[in-house]
PDB file of N, CA and C in Angstrom:
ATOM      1  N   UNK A   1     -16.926  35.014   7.342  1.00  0.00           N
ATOM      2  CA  UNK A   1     -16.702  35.067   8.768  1.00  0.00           C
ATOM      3  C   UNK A   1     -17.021  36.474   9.254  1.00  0.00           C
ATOM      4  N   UNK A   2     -17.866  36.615  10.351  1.00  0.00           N
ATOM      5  CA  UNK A   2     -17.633  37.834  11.148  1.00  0.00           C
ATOM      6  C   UNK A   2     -16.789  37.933  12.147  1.00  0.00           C
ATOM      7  N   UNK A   3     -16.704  39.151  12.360  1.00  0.00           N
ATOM      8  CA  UNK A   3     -15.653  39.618  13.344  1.00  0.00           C
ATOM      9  C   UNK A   3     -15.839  39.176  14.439  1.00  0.00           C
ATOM     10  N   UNK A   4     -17.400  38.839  14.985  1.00  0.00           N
ATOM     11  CA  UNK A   4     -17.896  38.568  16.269  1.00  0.00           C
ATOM     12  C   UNK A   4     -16.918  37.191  16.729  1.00  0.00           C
ATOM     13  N   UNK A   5     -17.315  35.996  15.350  1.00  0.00           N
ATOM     14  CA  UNK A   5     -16.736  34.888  15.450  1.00  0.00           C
ATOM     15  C   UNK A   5     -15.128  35.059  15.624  1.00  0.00           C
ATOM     16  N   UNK A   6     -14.379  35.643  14.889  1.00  0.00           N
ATOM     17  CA  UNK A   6     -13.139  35.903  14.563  1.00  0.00           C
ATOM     18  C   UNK A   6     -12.652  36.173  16.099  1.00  0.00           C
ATOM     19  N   UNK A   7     -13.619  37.247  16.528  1.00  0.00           N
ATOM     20  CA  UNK A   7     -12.624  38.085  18.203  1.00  0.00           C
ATOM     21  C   UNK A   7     -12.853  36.401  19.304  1.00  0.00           C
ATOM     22  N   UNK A   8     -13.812  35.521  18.876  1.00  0.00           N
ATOM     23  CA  UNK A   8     -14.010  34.948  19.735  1.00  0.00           C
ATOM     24  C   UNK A   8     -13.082  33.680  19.855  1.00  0.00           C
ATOM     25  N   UNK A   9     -12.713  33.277  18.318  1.00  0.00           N
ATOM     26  CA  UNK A   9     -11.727  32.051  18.125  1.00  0.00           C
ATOM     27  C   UNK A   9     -10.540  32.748  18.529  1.00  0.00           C
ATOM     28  N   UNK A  10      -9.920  34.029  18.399  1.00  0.00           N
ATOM     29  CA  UNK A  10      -8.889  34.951  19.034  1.00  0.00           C
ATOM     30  C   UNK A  10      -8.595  34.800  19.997  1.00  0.00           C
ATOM     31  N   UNK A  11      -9.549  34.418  21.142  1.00  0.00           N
ATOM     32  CA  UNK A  11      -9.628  34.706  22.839  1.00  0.00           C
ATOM     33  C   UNK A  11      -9.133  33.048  23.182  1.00  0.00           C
ATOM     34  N   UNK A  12      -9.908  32.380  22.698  1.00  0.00           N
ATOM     35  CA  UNK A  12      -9.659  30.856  22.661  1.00  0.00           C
ATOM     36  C   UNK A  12      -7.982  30.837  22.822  1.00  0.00           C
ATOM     37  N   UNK A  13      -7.400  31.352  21.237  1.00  0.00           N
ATOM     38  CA  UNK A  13      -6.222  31.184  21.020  1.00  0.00           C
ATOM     39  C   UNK A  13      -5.164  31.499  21.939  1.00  0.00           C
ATOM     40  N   UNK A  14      -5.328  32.865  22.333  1.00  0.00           N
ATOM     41  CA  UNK A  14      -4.694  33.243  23.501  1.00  0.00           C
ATOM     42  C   UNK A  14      -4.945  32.906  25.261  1.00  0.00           C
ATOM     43  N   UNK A  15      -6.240  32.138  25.257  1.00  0.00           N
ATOM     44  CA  UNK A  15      -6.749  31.669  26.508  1.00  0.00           C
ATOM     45  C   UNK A  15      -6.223  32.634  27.497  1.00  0.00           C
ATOM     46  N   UNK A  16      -7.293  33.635  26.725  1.00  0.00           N
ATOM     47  CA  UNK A  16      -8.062  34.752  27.135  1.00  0.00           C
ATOM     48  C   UNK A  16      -9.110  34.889  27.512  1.00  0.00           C
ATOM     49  N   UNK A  17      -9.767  35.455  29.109  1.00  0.00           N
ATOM     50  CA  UNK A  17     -10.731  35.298  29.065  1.00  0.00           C
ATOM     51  C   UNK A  17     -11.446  36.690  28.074  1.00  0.00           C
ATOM     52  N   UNK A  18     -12.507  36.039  27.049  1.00  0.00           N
ATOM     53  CA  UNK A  18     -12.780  37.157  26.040  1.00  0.00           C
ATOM     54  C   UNK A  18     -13.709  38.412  26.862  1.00  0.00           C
ATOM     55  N   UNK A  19     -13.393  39.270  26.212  1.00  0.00           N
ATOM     56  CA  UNK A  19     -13.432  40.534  26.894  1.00  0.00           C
ATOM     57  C   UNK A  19     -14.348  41.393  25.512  1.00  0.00           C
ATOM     58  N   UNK A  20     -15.322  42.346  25.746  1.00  0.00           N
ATOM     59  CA  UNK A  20     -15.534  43.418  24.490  1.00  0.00           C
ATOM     60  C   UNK A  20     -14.375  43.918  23.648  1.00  0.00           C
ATOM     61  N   UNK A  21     -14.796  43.272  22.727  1.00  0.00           N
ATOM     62  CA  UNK A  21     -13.329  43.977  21.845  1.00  0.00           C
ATOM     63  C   UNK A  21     -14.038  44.620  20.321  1.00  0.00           C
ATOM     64  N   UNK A  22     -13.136  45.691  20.285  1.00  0.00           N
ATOM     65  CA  UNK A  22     -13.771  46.143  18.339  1.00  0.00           C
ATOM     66  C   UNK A  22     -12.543  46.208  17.758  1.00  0.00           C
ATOM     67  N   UNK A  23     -13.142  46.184  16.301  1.00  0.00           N
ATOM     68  CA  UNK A  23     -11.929  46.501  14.858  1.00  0.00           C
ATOM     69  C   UNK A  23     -10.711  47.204  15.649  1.00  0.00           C
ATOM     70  N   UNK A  24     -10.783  47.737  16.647  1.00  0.00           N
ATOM     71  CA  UNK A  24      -9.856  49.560  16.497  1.00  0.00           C
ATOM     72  C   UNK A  24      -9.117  48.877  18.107  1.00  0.00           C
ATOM     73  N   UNK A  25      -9.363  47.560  18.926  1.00  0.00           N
ATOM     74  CA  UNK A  25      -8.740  47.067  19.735  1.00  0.00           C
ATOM     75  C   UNK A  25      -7.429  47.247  19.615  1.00  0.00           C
ATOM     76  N   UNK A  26      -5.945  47.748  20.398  1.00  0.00           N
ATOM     77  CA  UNK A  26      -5.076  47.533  20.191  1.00  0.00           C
ATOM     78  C   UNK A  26      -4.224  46.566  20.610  1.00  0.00           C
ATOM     79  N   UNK A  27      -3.593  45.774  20.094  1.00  0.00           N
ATOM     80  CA  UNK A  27      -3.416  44.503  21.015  1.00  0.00           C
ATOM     81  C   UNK A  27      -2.779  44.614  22.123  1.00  0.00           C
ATOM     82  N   UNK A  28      -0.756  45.495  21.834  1.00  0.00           N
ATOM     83  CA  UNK A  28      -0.182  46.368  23.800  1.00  0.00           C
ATOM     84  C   UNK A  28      -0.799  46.927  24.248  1.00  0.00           C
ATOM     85  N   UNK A  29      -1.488  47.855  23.536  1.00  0.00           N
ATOM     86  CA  UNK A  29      -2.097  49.062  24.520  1.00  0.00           C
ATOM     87  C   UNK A  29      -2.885  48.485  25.574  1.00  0.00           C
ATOM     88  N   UNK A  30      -4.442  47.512  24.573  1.00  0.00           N
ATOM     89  CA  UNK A  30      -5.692  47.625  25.539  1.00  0.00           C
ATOM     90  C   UNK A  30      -5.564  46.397  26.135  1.00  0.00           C
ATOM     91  N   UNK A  31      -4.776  45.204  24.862  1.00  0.00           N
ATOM     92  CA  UNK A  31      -4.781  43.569  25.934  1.00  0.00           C
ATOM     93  C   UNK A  31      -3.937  43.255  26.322  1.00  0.00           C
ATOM     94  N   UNK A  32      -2.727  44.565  26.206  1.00  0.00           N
ATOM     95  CA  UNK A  32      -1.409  43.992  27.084  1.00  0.00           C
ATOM     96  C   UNK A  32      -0.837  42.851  26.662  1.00  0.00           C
ATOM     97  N   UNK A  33      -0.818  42.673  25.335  1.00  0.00           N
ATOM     98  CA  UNK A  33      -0.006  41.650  24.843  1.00  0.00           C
ATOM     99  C   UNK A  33       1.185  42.284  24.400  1.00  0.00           C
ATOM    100  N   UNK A  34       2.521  41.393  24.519  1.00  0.00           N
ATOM    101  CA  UNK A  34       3.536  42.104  24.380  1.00  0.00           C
ATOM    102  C   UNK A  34       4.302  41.465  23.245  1.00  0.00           C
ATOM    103  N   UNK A  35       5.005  41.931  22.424  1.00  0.00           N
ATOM    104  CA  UNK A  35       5.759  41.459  20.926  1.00  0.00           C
ATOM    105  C   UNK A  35       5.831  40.124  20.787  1.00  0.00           C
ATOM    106  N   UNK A  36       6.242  39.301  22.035  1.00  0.00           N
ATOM    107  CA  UNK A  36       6.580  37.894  21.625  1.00  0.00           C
ATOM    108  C   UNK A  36       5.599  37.328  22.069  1.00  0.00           C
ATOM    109  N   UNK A  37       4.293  37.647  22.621  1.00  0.00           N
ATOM    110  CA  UNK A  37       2.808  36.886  22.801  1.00  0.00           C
ATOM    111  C   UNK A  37       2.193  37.243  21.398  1.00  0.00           C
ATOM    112  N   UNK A  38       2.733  38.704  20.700  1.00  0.00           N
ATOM    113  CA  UNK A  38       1.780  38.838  19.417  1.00  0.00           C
ATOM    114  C   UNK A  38       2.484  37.904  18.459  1.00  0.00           C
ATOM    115  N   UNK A  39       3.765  37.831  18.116  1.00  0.00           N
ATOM    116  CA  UNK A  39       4.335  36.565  16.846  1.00  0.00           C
ATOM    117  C   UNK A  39       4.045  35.658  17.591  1.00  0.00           C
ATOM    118  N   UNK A  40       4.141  35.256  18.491  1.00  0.00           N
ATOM    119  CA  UNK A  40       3.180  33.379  19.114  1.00  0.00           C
ATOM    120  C   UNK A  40       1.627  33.382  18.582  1.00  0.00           C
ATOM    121  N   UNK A  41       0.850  34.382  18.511  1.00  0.00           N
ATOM    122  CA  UNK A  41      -0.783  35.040  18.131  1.00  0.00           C
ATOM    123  C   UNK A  41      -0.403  34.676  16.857  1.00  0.00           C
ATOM    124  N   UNK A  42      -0.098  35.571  15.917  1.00  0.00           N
ATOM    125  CA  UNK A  42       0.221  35.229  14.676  1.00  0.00           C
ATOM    126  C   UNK A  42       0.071  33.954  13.984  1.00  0.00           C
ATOM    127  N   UNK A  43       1.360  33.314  14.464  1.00  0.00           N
ATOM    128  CA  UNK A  43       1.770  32.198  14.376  1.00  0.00           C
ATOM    129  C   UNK A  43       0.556  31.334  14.809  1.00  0.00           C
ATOM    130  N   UNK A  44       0.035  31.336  15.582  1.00  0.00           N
ATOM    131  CA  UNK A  44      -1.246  30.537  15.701  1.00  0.00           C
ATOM    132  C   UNK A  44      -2.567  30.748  15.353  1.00  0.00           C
ATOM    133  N   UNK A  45      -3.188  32.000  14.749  1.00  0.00           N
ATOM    134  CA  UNK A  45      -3.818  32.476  13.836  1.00  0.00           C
ATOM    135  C   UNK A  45      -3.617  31.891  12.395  1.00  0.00           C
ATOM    136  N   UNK A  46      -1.845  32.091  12.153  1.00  0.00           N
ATOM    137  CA  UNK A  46      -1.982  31.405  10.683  1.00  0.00           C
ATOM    138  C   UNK A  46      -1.882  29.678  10.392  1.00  0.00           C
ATOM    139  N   UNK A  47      -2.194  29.095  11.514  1.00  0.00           N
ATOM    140  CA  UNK A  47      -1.663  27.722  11.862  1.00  0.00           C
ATOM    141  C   UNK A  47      -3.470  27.498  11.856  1.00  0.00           C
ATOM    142  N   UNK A  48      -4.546  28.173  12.606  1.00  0.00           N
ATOM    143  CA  UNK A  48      -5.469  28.255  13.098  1.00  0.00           C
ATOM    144  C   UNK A  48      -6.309  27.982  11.877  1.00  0.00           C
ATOM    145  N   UNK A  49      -6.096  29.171  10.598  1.00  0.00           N
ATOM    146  CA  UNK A  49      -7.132  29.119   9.506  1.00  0.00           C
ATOM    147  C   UNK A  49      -6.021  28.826   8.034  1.00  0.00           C
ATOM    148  N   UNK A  50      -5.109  28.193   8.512  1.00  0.00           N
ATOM    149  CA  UNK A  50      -4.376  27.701   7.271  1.00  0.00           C
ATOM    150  C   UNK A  50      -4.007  28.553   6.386  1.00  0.00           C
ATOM    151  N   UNK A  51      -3.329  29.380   6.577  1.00  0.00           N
ATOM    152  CA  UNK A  51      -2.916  30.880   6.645  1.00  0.00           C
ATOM    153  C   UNK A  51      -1.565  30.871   6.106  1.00  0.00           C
ATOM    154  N   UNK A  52      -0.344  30.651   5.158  1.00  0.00           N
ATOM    155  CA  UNK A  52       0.462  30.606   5.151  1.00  0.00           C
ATOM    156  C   UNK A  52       1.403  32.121   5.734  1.00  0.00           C
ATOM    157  N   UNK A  53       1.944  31.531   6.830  1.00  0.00           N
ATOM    158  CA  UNK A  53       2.908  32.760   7.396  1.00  0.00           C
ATOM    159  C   UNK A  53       3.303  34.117   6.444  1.00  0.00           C
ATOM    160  N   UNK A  54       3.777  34.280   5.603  1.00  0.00           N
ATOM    161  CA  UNK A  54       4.190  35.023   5.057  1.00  0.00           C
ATOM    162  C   UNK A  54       3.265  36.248   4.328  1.00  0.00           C
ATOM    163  N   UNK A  55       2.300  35.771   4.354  1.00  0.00           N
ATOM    164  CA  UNK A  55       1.019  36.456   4.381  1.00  0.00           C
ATOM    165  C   UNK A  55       0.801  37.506   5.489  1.00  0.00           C
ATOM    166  N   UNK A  56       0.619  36.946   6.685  1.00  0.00           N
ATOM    167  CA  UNK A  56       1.023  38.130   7.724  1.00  0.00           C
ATOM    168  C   UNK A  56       2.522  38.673   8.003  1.00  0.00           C
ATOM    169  N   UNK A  57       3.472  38.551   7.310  1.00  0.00           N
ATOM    170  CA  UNK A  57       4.792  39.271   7.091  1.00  0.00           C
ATOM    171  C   UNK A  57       4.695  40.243   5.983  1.00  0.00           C
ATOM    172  N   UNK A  58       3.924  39.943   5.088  1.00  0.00           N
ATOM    173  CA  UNK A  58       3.548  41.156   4.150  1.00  0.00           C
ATOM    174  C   UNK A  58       2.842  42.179   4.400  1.00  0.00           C
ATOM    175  N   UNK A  59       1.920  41.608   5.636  1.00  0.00           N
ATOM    176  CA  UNK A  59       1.280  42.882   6.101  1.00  0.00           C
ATOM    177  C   UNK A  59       1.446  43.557   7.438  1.00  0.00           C
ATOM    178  N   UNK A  60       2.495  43.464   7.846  1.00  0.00           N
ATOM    179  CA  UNK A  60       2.859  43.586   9.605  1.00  0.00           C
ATOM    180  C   UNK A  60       2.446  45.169  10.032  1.00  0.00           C
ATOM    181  N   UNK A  61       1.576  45.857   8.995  1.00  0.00           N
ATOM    182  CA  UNK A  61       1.339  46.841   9.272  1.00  0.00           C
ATOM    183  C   UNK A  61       0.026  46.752   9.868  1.00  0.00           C
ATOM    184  N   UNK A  62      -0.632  46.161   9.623  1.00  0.00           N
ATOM    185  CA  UNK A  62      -2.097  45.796  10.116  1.00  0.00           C
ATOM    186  C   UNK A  62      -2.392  45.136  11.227  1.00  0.00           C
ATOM    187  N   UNK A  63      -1.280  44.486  11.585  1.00  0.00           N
ATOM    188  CA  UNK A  63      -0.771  43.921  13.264  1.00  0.00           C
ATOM    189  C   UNK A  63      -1.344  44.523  14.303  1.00  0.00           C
ATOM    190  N   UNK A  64      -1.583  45.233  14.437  1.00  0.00           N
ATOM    191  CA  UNK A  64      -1.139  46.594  15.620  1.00  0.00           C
ATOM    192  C   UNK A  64      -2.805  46.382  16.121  1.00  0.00           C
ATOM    193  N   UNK A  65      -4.145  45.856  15.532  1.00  0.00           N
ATOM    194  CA  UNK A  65      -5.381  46.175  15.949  1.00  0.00           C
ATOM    195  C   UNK A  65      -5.829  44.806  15.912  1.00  0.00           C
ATOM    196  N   UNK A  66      -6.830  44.489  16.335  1.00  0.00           N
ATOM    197  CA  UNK A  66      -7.510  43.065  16.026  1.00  0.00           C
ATOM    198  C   UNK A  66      -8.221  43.334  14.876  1.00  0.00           C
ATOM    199  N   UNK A  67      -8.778  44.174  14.513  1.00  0.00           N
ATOM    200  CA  UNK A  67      -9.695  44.469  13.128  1.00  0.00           C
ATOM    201  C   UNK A  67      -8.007  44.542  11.923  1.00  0.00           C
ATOM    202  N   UNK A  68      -7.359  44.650  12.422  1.00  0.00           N
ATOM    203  CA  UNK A  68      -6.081  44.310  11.234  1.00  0.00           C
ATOM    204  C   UNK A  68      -5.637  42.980  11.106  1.00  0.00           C
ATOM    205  N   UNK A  69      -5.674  42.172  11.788  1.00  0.00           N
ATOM    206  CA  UNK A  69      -5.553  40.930  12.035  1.00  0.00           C
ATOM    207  C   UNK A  69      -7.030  40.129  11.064  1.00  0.00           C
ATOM    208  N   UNK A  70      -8.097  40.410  11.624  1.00  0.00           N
ATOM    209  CA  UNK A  70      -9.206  39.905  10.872  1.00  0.00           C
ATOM    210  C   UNK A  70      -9.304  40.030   9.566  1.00  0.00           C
ATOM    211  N   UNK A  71      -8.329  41.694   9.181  1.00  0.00           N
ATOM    212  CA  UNK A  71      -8.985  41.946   7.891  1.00  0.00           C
ATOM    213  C   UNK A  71      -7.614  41.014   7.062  1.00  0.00           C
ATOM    214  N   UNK A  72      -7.134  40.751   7.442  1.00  0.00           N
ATOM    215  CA  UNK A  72      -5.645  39.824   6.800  1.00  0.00           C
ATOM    216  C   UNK A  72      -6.220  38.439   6.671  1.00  0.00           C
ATOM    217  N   UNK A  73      -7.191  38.039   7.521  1.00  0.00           N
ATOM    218  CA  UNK A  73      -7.731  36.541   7.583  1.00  0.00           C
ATOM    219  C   UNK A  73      -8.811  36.170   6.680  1.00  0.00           C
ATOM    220  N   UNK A  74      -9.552  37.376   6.439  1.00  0.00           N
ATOM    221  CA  UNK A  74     -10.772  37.898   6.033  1.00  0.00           C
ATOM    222  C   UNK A  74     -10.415  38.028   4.245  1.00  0.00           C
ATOM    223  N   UNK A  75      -8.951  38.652   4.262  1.00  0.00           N
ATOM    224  CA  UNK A  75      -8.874  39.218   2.612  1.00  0.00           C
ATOM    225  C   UNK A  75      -8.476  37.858   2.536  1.00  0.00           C
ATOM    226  N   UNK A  76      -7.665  36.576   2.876  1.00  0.00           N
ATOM    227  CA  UNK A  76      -7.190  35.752   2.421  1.00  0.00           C
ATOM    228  C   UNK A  76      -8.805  34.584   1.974  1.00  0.00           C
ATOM    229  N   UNK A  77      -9.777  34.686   2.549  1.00  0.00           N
ATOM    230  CA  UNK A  77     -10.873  33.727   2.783  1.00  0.00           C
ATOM    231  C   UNK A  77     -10.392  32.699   2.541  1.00  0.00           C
ATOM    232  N   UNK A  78      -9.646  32.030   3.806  1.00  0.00           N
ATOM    233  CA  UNK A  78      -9.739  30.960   4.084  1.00  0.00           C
ATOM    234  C   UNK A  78     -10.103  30.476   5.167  1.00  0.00           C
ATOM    235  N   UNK A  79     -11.753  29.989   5.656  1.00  0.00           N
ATOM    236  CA  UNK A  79     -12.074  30.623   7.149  1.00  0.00           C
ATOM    237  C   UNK A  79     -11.861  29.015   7.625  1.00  0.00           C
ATOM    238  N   UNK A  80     -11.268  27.887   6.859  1.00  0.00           N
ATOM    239  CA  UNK A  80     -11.317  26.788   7.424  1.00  0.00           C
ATOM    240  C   UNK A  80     -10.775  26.333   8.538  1.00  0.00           C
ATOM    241  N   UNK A  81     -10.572  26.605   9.694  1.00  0.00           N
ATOM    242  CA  UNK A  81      -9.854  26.122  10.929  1.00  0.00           C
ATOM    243  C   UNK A  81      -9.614  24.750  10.765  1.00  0.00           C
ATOM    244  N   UNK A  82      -8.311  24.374  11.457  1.00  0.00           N
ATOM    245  CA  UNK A  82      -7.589  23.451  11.778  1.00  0.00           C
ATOM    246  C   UNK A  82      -7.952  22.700  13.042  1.00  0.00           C
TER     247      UNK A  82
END
């Protein structure tokens, strides 16, 4: 999967209209998403590519960017959507 695809199934998820985004995007800062829109994101990211939750609880450090998010989806390769 590329990132291109990744930022774009992202925007979907959040029905967002998609916007330029890179690796280094922050999700409060630049898209104004706020804590309980990012665990709803999450949560539907790991619902999205069959992702078992706890996977992104191990890494809640990587949260914070969309290129941290990808690279959590990305190390798991499981790009199969639901």
């Amino acid at each position: 999967m590329v990132f291109k695809d990744f930022s774009k199934t992202l925007f979907e998820i959040i029905d967002m209209e998609p916007i330029s985004v890179s690796e280094t995007t922050k999700f409060k800062e630049e898209l104004e998403i706020d804590s309980l829109q990012l665990v709803n994101l999450v949560i539907a990211v790991a619902e999205q590519f069959n992702i078992p939750f706890e996977v992104f609880i191990q890494n809640t450090d990587k949260i914070q960017t969309v290129g941290g998010l990808f690279e959590i989806v990305e190390s798991v390769g499981n790009y199969e959507t639901t």
